[in-house]
N, C-alpha and C. Protein backbone atom coordinates (compact mmCIF):
# COMPACT_ATOMS: atom_id res chain seq x y z
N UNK A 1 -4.46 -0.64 -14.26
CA UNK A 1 -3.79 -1.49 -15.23
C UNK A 1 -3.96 -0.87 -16.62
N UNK A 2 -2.78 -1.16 -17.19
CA UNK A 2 -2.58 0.09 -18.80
C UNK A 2 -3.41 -1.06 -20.02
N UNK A 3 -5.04 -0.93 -20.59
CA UNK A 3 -5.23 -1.69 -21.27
C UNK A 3 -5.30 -1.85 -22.72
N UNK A 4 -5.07 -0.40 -22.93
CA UNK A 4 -5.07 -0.14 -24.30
C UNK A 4 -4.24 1.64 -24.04
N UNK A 5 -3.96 1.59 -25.68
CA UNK A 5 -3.20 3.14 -26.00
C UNK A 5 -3.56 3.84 -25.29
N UNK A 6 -4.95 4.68 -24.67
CA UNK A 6 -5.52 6.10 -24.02
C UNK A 6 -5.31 5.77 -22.83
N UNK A 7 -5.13 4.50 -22.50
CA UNK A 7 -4.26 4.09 -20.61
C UNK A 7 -3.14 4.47 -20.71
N UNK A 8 -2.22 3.68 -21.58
CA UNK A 8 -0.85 3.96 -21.39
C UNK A 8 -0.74 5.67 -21.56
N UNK A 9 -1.41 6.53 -22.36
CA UNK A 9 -1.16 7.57 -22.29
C UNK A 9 -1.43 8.69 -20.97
N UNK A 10 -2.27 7.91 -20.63
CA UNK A 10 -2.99 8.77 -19.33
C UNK A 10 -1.64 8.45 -18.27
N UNK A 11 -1.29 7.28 -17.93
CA UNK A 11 -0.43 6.77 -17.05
C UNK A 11 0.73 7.28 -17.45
N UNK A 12 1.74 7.61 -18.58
CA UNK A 12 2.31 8.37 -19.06
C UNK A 12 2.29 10.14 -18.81
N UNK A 13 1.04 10.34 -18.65
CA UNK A 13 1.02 11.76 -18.50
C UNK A 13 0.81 11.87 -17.10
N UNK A 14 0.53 11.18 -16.35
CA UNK A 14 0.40 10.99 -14.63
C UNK A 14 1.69 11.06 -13.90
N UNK A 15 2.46 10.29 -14.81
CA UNK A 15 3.79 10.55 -13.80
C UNK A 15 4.70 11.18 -13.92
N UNK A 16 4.25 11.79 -14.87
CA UNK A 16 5.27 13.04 -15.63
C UNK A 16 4.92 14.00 -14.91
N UNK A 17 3.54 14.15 -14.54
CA UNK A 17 3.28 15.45 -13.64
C UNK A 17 3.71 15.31 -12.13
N UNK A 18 2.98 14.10 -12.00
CA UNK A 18 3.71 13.53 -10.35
C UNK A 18 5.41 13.55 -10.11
N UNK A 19 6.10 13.60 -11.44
CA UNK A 19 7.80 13.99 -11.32
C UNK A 19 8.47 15.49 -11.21
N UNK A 20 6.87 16.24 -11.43
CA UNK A 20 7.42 17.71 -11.75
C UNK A 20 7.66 17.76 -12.99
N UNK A 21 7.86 16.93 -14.27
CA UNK A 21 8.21 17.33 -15.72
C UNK A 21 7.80 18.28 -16.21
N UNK A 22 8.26 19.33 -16.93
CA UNK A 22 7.62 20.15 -17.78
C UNK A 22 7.87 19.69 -19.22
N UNK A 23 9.21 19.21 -19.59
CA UNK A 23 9.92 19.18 -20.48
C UNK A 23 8.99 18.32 -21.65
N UNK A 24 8.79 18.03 -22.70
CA UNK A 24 8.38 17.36 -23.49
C UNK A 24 8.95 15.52 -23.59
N UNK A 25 10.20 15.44 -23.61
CA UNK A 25 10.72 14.20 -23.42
C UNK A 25 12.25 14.10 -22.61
N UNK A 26 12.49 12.97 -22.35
CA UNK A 26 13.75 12.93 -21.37
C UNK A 26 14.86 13.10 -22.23
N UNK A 27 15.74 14.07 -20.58
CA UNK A 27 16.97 14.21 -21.77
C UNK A 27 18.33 13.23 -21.77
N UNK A 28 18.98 13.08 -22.62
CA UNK A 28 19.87 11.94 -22.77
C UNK A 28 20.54 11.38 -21.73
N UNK A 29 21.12 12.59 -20.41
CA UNK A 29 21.65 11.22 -19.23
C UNK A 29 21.67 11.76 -17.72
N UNK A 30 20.08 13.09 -17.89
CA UNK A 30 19.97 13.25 -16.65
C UNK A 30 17.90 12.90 -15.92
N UNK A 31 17.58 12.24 -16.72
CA UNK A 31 16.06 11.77 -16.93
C UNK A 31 16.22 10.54 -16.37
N UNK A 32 16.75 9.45 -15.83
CA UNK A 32 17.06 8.17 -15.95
C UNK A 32 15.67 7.71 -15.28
N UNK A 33 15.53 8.38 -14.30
CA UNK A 33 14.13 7.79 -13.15
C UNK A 33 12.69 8.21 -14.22
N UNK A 34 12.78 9.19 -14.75
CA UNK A 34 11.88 9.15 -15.59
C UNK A 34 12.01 8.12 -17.39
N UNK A 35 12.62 7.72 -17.65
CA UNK A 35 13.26 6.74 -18.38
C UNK A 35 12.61 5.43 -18.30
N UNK A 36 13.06 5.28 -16.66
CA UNK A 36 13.14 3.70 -16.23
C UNK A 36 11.09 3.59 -16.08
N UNK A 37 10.20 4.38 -15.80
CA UNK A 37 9.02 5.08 -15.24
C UNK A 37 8.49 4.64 -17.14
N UNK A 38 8.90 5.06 -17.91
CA UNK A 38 8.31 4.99 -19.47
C UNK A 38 8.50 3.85 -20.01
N UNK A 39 9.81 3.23 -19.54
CA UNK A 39 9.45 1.59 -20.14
C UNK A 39 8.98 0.67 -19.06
N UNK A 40 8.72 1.24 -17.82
CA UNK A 40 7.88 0.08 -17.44
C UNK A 40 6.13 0.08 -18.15
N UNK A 41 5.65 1.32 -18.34
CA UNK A 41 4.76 1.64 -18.51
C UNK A 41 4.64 1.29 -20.08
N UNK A 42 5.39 1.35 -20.74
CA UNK A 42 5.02 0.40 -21.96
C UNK A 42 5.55 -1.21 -21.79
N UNK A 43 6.45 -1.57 -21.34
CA UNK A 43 6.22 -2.88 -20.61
C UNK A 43 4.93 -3.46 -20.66
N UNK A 44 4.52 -2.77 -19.62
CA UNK A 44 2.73 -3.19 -18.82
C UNK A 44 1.81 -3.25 -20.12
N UNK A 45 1.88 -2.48 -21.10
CA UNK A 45 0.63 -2.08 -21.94
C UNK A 45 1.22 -3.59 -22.82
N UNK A 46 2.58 -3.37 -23.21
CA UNK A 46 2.35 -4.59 -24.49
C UNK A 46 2.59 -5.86 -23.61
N UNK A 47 2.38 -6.14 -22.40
CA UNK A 47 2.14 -6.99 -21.81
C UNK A 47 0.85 -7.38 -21.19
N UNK A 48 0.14 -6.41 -21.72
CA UNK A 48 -1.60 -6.54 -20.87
C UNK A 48 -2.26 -6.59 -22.51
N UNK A 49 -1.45 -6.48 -23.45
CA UNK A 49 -2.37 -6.83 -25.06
C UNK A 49 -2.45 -7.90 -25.28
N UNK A 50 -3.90 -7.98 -26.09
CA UNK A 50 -3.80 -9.20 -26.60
C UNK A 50 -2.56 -9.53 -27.55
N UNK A 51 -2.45 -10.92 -27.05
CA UNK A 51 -1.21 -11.80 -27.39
C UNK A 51 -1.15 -12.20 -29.24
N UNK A 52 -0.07 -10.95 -30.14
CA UNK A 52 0.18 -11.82 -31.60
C UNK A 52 1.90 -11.79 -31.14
N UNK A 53 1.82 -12.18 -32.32
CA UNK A 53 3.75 -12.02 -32.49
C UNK A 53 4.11 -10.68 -32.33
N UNK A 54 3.56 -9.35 -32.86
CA UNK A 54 4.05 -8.20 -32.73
C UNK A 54 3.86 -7.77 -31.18
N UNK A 55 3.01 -8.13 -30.56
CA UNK A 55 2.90 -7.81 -29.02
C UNK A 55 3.86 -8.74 -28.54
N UNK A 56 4.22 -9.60 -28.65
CA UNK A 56 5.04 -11.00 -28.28
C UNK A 56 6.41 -10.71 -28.75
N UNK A 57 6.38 -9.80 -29.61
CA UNK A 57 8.05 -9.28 -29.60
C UNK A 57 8.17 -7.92 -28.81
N UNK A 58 7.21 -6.98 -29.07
CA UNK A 58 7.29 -5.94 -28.11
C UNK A 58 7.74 -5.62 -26.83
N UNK A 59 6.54 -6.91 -25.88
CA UNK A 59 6.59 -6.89 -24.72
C UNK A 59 7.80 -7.69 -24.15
N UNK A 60 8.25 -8.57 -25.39
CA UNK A 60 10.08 -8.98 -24.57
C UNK A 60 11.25 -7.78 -25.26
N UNK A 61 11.25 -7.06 -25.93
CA UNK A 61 11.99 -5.67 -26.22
C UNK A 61 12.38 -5.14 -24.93
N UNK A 62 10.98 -4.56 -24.55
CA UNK A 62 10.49 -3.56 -23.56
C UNK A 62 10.95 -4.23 -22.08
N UNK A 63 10.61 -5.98 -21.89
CA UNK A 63 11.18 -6.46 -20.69
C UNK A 63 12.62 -6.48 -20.74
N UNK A 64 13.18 -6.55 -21.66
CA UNK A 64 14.52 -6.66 -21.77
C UNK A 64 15.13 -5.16 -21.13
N UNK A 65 14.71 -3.45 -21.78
CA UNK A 65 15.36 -2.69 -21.14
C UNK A 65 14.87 -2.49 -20.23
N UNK A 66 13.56 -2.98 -19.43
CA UNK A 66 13.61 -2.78 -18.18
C UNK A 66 14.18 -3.40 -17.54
N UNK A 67 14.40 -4.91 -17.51
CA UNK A 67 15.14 -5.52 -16.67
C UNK A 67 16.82 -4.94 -17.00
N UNK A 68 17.42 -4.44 -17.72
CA UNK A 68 18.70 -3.40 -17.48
C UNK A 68 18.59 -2.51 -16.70
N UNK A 69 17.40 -1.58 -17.33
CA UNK A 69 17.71 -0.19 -16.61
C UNK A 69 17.04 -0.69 -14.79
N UNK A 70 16.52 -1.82 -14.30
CA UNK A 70 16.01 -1.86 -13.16
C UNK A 70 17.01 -2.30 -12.29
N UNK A 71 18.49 -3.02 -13.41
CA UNK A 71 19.58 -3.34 -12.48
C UNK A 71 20.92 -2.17 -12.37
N UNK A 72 20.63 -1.51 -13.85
CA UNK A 72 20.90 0.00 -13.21
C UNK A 72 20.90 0.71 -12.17
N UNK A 73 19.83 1.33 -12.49
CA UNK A 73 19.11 1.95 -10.78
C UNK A 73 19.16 1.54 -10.08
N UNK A 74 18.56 -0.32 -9.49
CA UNK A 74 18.62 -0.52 -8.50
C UNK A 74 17.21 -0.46 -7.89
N UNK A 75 16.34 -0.46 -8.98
CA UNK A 75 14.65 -0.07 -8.92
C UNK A 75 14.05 -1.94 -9.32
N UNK A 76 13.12 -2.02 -9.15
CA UNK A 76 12.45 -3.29 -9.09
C UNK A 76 11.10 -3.44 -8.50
N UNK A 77 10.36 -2.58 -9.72
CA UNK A 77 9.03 -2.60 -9.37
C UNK A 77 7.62 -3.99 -10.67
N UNK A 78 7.79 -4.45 -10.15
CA UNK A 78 6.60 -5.71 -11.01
C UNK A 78 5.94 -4.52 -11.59
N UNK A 79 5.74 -4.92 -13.04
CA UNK A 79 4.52 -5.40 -13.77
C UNK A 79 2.98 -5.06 -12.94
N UNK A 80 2.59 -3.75 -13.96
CA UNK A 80 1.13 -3.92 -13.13
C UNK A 80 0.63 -4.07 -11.53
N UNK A 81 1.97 -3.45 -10.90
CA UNK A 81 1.90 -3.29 -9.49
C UNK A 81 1.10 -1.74 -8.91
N UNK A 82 1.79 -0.70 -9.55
CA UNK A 82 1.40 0.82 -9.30
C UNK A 82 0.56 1.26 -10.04
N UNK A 83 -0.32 1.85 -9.65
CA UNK A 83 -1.31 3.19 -10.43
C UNK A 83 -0.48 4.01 -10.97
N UNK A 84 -0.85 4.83 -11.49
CA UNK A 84 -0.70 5.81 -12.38
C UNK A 84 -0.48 7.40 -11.28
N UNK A 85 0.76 7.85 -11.69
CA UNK A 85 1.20 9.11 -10.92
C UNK A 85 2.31 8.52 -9.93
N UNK A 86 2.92 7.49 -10.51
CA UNK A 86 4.25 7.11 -9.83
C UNK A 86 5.31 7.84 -9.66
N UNK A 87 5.54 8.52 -8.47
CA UNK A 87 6.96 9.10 -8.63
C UNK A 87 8.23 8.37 -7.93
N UNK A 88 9.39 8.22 -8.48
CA UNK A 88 10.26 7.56 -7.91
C UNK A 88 11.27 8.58 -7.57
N UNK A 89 11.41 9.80 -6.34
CA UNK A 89 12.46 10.54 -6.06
C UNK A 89 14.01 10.32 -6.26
N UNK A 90 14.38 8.91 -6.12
CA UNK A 90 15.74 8.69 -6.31
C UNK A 90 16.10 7.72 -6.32
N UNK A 91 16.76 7.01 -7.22
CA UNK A 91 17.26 5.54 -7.14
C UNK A 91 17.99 4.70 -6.44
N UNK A 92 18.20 3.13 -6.70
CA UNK A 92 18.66 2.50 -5.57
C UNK A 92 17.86 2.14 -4.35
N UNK A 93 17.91 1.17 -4.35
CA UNK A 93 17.57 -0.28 -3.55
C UNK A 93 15.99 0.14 -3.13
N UNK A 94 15.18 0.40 -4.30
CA UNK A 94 13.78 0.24 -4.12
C UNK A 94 13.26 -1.06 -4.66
N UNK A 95 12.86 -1.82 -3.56
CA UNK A 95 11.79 -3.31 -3.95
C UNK A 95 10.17 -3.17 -4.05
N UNK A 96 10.04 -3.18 -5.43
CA UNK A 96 8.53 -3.72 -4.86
C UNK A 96 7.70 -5.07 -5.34
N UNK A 97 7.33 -5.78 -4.24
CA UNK A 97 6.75 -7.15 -4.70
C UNK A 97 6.00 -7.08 -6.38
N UNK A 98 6.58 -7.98 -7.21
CA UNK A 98 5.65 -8.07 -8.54
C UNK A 98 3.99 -8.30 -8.30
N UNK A 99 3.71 -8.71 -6.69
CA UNK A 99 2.32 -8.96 -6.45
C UNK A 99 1.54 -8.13 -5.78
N UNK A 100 1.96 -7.29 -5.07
CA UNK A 100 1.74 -6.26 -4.47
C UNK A 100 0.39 -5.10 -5.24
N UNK A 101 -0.14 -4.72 -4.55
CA UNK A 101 -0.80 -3.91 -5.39
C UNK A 101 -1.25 -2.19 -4.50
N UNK A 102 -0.63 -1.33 -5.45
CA UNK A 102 -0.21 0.05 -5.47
C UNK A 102 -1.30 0.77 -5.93
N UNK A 103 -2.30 2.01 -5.21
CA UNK A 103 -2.79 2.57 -5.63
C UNK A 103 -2.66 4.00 -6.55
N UNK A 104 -3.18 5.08 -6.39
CA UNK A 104 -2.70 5.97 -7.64
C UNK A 104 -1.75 7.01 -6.78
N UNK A 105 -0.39 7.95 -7.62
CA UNK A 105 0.02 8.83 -7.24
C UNK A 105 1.00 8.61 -5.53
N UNK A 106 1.64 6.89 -5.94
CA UNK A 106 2.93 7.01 -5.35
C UNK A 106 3.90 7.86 -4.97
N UNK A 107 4.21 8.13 -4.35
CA UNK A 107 5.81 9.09 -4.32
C UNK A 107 5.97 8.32 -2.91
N UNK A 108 7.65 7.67 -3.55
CA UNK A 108 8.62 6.59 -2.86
C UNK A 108 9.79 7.31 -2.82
N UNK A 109 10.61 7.11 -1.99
CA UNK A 109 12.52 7.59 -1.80
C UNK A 109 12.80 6.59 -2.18
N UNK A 110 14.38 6.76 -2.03
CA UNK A 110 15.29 5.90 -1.93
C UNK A 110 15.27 4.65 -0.71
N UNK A 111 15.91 3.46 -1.22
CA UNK A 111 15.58 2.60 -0.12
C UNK A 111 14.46 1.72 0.96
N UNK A 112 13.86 2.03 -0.21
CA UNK A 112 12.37 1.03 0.35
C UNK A 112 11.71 0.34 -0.06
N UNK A 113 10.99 -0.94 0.74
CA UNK A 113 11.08 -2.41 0.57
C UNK A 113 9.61 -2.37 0.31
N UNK A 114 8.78 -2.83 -0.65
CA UNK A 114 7.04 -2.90 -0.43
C UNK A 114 7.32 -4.47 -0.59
N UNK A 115 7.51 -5.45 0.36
CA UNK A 115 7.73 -6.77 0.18
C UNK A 115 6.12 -7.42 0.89
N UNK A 116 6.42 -8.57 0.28
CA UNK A 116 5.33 -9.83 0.83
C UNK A 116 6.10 -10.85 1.86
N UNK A 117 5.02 -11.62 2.59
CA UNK A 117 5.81 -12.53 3.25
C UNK A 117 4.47 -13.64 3.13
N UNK A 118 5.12 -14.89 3.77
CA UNK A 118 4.24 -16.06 3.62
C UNK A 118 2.86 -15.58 3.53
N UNK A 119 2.19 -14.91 4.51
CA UNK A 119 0.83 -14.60 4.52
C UNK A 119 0.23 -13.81 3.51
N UNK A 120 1.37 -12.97 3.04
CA UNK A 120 0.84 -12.13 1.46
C UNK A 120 1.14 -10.65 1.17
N UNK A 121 0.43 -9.82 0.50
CA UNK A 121 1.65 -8.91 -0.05
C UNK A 121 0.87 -7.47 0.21
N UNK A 122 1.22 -6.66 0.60
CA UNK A 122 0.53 -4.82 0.81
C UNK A 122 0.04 -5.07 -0.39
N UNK A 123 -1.13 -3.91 0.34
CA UNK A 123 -2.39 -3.24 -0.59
C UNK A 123 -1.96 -2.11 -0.27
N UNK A 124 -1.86 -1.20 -1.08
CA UNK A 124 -1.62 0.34 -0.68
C UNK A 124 -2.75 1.38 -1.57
N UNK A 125 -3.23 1.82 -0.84
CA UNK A 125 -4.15 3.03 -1.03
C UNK A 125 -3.97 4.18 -1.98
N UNK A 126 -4.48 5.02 -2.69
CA UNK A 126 -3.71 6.40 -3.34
C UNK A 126 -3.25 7.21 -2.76
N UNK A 127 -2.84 8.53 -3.27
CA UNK A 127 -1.68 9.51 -2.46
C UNK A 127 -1.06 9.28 -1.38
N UNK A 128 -0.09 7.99 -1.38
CA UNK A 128 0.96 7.61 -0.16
C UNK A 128 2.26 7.85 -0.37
N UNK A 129 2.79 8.52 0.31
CA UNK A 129 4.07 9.08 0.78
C UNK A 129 4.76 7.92 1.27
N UNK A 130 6.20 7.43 0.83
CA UNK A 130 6.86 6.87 1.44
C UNK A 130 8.22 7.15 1.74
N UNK A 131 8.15 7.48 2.73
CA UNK A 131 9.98 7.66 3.50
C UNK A 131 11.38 7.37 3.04
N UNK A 132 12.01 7.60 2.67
CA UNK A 132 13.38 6.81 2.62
C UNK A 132 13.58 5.91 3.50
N UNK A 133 14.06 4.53 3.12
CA UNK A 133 14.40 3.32 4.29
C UNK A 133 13.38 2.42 4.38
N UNK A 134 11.83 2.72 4.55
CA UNK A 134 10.84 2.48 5.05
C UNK A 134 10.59 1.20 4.38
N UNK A 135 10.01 0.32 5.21
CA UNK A 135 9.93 -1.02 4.72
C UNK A 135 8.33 -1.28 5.44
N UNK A 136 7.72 -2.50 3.94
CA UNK A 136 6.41 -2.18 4.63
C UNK A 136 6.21 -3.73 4.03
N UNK A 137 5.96 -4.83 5.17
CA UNK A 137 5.97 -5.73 4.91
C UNK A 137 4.77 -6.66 5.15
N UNK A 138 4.14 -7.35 4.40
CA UNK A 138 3.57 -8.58 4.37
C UNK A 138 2.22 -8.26 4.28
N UNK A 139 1.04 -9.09 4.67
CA UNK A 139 -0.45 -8.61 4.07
C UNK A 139 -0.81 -7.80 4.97
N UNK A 140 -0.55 -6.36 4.65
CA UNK A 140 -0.89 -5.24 5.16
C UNK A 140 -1.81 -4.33 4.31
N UNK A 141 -3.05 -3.37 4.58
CA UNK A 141 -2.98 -2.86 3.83
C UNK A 141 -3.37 -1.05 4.66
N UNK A 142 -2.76 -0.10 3.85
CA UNK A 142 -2.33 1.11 4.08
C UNK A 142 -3.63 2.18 2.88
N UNK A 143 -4.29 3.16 4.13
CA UNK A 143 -5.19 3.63 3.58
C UNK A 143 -4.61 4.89 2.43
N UNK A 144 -5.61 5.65 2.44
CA UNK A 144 -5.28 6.55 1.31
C UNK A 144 -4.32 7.88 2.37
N UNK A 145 -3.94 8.92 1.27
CA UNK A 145 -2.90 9.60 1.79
C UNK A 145 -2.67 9.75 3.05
N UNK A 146 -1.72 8.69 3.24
CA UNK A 146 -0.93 7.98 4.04
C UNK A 146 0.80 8.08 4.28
N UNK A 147 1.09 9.33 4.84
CA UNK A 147 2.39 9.13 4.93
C UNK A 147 3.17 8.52 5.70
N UNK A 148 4.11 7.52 5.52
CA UNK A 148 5.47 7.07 6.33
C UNK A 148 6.54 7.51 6.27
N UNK A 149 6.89 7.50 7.27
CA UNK A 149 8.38 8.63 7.80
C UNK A 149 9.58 7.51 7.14
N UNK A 150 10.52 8.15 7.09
CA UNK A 150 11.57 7.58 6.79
C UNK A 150 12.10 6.40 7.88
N UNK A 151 12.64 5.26 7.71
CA UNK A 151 13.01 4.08 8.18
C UNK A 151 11.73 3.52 9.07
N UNK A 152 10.91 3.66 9.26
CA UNK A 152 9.77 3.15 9.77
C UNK A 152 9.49 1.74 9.42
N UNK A 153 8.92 0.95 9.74
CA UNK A 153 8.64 -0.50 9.31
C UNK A 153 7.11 -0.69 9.83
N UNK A 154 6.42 -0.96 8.36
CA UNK A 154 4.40 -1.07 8.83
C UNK A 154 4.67 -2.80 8.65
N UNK A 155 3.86 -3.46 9.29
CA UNK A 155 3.93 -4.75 9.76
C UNK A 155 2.50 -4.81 9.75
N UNK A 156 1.84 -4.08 10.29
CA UNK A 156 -0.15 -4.08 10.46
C UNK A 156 -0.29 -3.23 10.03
N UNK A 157 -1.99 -3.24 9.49
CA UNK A 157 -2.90 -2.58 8.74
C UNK A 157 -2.48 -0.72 9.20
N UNK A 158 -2.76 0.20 8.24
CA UNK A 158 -3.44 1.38 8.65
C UNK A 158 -4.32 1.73 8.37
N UNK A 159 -5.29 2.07 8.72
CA UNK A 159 -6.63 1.63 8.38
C UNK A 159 -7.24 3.08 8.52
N UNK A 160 -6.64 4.11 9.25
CA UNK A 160 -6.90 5.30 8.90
C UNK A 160 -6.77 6.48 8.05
N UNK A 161 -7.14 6.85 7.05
CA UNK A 161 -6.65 7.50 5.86
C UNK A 161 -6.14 8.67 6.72
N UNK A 162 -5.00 9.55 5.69
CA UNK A 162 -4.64 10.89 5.93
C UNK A 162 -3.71 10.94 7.19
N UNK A 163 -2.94 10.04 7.31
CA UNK A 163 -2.09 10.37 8.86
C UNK A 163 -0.36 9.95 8.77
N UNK A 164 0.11 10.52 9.52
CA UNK A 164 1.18 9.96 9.66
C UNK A 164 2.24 8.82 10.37
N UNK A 165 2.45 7.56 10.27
CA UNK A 165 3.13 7.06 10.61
C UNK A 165 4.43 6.84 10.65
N UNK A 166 4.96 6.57 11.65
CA UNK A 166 6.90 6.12 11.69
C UNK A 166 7.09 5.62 13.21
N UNK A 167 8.40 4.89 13.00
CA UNK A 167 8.87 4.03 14.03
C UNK A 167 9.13 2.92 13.34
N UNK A 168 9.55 2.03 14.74
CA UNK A 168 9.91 0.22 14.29
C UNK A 168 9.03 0.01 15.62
N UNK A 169 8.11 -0.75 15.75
CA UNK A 169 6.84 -0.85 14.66
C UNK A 169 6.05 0.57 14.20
N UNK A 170 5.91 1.00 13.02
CA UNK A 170 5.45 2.07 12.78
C UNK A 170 3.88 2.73 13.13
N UNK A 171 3.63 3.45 14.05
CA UNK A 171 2.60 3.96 14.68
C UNK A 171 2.16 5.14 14.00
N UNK A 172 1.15 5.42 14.56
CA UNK A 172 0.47 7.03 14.35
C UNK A 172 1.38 8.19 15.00
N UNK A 173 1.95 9.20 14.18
CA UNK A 173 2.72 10.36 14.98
C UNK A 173 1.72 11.74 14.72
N UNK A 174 1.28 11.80 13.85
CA UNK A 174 0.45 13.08 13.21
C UNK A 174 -1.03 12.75 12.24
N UNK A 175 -1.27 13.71 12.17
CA UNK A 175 -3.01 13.69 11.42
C UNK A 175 -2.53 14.80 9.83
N UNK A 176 -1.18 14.76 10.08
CA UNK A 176 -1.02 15.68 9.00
C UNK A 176 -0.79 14.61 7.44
N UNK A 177 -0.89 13.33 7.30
CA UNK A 177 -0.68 12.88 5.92
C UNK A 177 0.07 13.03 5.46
N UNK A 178 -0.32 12.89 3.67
CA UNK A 178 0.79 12.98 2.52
C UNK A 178 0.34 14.16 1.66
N UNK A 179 0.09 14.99 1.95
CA UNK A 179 -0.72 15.95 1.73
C UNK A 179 0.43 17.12 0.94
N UNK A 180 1.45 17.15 2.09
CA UNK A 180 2.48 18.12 1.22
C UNK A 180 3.55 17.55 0.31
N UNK A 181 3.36 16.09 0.55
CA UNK A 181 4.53 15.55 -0.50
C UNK A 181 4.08 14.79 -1.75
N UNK A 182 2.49 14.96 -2.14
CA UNK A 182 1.77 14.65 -3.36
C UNK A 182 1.53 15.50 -4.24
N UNK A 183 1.96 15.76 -5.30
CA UNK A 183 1.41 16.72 -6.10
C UNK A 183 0.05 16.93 -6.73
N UNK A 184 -0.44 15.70 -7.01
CA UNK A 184 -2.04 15.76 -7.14
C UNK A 184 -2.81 14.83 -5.83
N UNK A 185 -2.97 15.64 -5.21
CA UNK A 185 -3.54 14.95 -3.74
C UNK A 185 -4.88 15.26 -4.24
């Protein structure tokens, strides 16, 4: 969680590397995923400050272009859900529960659901790989570099770090992880 300036900066510089960035700042209309990645992340910070009017105008600024650019894309990740080293490969129809809670150095595709259901919402571990399609639903929680294959659906725990899962219901296929699709593993 981003609690002050040297968070937001660290978390800022996390997913810039986790995107591959070299560049210094985004460029006018081919950066968008890295864009949408910088105002959530100031979002979070002037929403985790203590509360005056200048944080109290900030943090509805900042909700305001995220909630555009999230109906843009097609991205919809809560507030204080992900660690730091978020990568989002490609936009469109990514959900993730506002309650959910994301450990460090995400990398998500296109098309996938981190939803809750009555019983409650994924815990996800650091360096996890997620598939295109892949939907990972309800109080589950998923160890550390942890990859899921594309369209797979986790329903129960994985409780073994470093492996690979996929299918409907998504099982163990490999011992090989997320290992090649993390940049800071």
């Amino acid at each position: 969680m981003i609690k002050n300036k040297k968070d937001l900066e660290a978390y800022l510089k996390a997913d810039k590397e986790q995107l591959g960035i070299v560049r210094s700042i985004p460029r006018p209309f081919t950066d968008e995923i890295w864009k949408y990645e910088i105002v959530l992340r100031k979002y979070e910070y002037w929403l985790n400050r203590k509360q005056n009017i200048v944080s109290i105008i900030m943090k509805n600024v900042y909700k305001l272009i995220f909630h555009r650019l999230s109906i843009k894309l097609g991205i919809f990740i809560g507030p204080n859900t992900c660690g730091k080293g978020l990568c989002i490969t490609h936009p469109n129809c990514i959900q993730i529960n506002w309650k959910a809670s994301v450990g460090e150095n995400l990398r998500i595709q296109e098309g996938v659901t981190i939803g809750g259901n009555l019983g409650g919402v994924p815990k996800i571990g650091n360096n996890v790989f997620v598939g295109s399609g892949a939907k990972i639903i309800g109080d589950v929680s998923i160890s550390d570099g942890v990859a899921i294959g594309a369209n797979a659906v986790v329903v129960k725990d994985i409780l073994e770090p470093n492996i690979t899962v996929a299918g409907v219901p998504a099982k163990k296929i490999s011992n090989k992880g997320s290992k090649g699709f993390i940049r800071s593993h």
